[in-house]
Protein backbone atom coordinates (compact mmCIF):
# COMPACT_ATOMS: atom_id res chain seq x y z
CA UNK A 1 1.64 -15.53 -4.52
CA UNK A 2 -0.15 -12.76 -2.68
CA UNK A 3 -3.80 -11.99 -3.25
CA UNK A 4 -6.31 -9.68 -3.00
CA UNK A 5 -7.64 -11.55 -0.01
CA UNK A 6 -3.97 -11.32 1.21
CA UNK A 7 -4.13 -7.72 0.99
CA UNK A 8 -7.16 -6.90 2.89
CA UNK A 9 -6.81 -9.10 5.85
CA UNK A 10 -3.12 -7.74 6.03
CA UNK A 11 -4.24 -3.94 5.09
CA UNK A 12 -7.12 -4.78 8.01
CA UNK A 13 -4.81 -6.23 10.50
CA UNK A 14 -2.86 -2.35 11.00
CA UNK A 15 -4.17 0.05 13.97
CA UNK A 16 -6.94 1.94 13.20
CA UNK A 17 -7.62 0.50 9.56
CA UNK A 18 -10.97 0.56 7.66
CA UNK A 19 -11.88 -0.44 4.56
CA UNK A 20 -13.77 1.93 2.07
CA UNK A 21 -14.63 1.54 -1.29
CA UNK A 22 -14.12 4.32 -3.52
CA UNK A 23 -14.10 4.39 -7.72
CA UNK A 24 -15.58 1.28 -7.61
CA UNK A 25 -12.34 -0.25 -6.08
CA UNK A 26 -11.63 -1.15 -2.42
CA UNK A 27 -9.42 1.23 -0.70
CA UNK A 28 -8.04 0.95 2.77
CA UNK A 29 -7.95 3.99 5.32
CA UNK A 30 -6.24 5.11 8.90
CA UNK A 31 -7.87 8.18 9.88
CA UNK A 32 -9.60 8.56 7.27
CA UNK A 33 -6.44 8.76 4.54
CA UNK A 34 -5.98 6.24 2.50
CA UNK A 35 -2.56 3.92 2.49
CA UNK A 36 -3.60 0.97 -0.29
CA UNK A 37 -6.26 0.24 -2.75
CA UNK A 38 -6.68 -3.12 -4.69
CA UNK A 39 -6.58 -2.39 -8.61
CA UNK A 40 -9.47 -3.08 -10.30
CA UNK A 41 -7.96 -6.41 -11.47
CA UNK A 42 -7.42 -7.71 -8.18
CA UNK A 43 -3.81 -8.40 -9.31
CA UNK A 44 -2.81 -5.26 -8.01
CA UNK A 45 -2.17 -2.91 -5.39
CA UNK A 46 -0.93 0.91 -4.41
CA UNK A 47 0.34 2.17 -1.57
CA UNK A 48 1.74 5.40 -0.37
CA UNK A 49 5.69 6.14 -1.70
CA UNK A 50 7.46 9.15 -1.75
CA UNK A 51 7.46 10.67 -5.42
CA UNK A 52 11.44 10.97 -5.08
CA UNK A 53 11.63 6.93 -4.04
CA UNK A 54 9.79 5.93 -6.98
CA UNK A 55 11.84 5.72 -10.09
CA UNK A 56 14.52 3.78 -7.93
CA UNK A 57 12.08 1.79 -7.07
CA UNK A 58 10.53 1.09 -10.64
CA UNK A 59 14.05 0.35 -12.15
CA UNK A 60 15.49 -1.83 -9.73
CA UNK A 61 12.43 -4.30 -10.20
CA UNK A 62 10.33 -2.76 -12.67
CA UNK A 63 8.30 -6.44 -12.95
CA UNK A 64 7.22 -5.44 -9.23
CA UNK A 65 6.33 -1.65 -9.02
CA UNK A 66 4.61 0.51 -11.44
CA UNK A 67 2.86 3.66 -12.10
CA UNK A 68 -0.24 4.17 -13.77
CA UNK A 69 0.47 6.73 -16.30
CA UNK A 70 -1.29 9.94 -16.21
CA UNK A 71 -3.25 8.78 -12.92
CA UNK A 72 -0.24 8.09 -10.58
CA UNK A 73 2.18 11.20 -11.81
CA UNK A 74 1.65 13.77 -9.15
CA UNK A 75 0.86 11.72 -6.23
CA UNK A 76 2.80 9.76 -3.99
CA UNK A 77 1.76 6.72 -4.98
CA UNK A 78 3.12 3.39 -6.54
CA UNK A 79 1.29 0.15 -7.98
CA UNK A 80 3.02 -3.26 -6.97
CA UNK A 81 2.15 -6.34 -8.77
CA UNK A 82 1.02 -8.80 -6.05
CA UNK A 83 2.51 -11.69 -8.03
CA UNK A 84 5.51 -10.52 -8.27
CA UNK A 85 5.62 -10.18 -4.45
CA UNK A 86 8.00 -12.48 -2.65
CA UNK A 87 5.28 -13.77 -0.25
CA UNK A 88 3.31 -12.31 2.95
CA UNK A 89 6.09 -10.89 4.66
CA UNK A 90 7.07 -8.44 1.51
CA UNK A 91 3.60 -7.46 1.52
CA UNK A 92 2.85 -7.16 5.28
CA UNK A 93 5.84 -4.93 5.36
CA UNK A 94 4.83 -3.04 2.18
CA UNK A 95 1.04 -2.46 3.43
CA UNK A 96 3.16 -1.05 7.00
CA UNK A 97 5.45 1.37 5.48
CA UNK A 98 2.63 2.83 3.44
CA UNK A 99 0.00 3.21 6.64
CA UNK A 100 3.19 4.67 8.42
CA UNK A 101 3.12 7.51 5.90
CA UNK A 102 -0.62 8.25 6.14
CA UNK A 103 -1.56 7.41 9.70
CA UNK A 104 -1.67 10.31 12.14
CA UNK A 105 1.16 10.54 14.53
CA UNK A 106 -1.37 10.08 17.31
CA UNK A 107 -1.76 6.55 16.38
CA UNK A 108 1.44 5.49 15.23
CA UNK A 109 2.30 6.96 19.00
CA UNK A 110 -0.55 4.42 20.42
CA UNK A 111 0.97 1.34 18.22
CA UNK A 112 4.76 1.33 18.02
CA UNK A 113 6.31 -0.70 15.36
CA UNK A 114 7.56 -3.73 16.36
CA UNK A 115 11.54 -3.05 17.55
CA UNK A 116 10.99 0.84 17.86
């Protein structure tokens, strides 16, 4: 099961990554955007997701993704349960595709993903 420990050393591992806290919650940053925060439970997280990816999203494993209703609507955002994670590599993948969205092209330039 992931953590919120899991989450910030992964979330901390990416290029360029800083951690902020912000509503009283951590939040984690590339160029000054933010690509995850930890929910004030600890037992969850959101990340960056295209508005028009989330519904498929939410109904193929709605025990894994989420909104927050009325706080998540018009953003693209989306809450994943970190239990319901299937280990490190879901989530280190996860965490990547959301600091993809977020982190300035110069950056992503300076640190290729792995295999492109």
């Amino acid at each position: 099961m992931a953590t919120a420990d899991d989450v910030r050393r992964i979330a901390l591992s990416l290029p360029e990554a800083t951690e902020k806290l912000a509503w009283g919650m951590p939040t984690f940053r590339v160029g000054g955007k933010i690509f995850a925060s930890l929910g004030d439970d600890d037992a969850s997280m959101g990340v960056r997701c295209p508005k028009e990816d989330r519904a498929e999203l939410i109904a193929a494993e709605p025990g894994k993704f989420f909104l927050r209703e009325g706080h998540d609507d018009n953003f693209a955002w989306l809450r994943v349960r970190l239990a319901a994670l299937d280990g490190e590599e879901e989530l280190s993948a996860i965490l990547a595709d959301s600091w993809r969205q977020i982190a300035p092209r110069k950056i992503q330039d300076a640190h290729p993903a792995p295999g492109g």
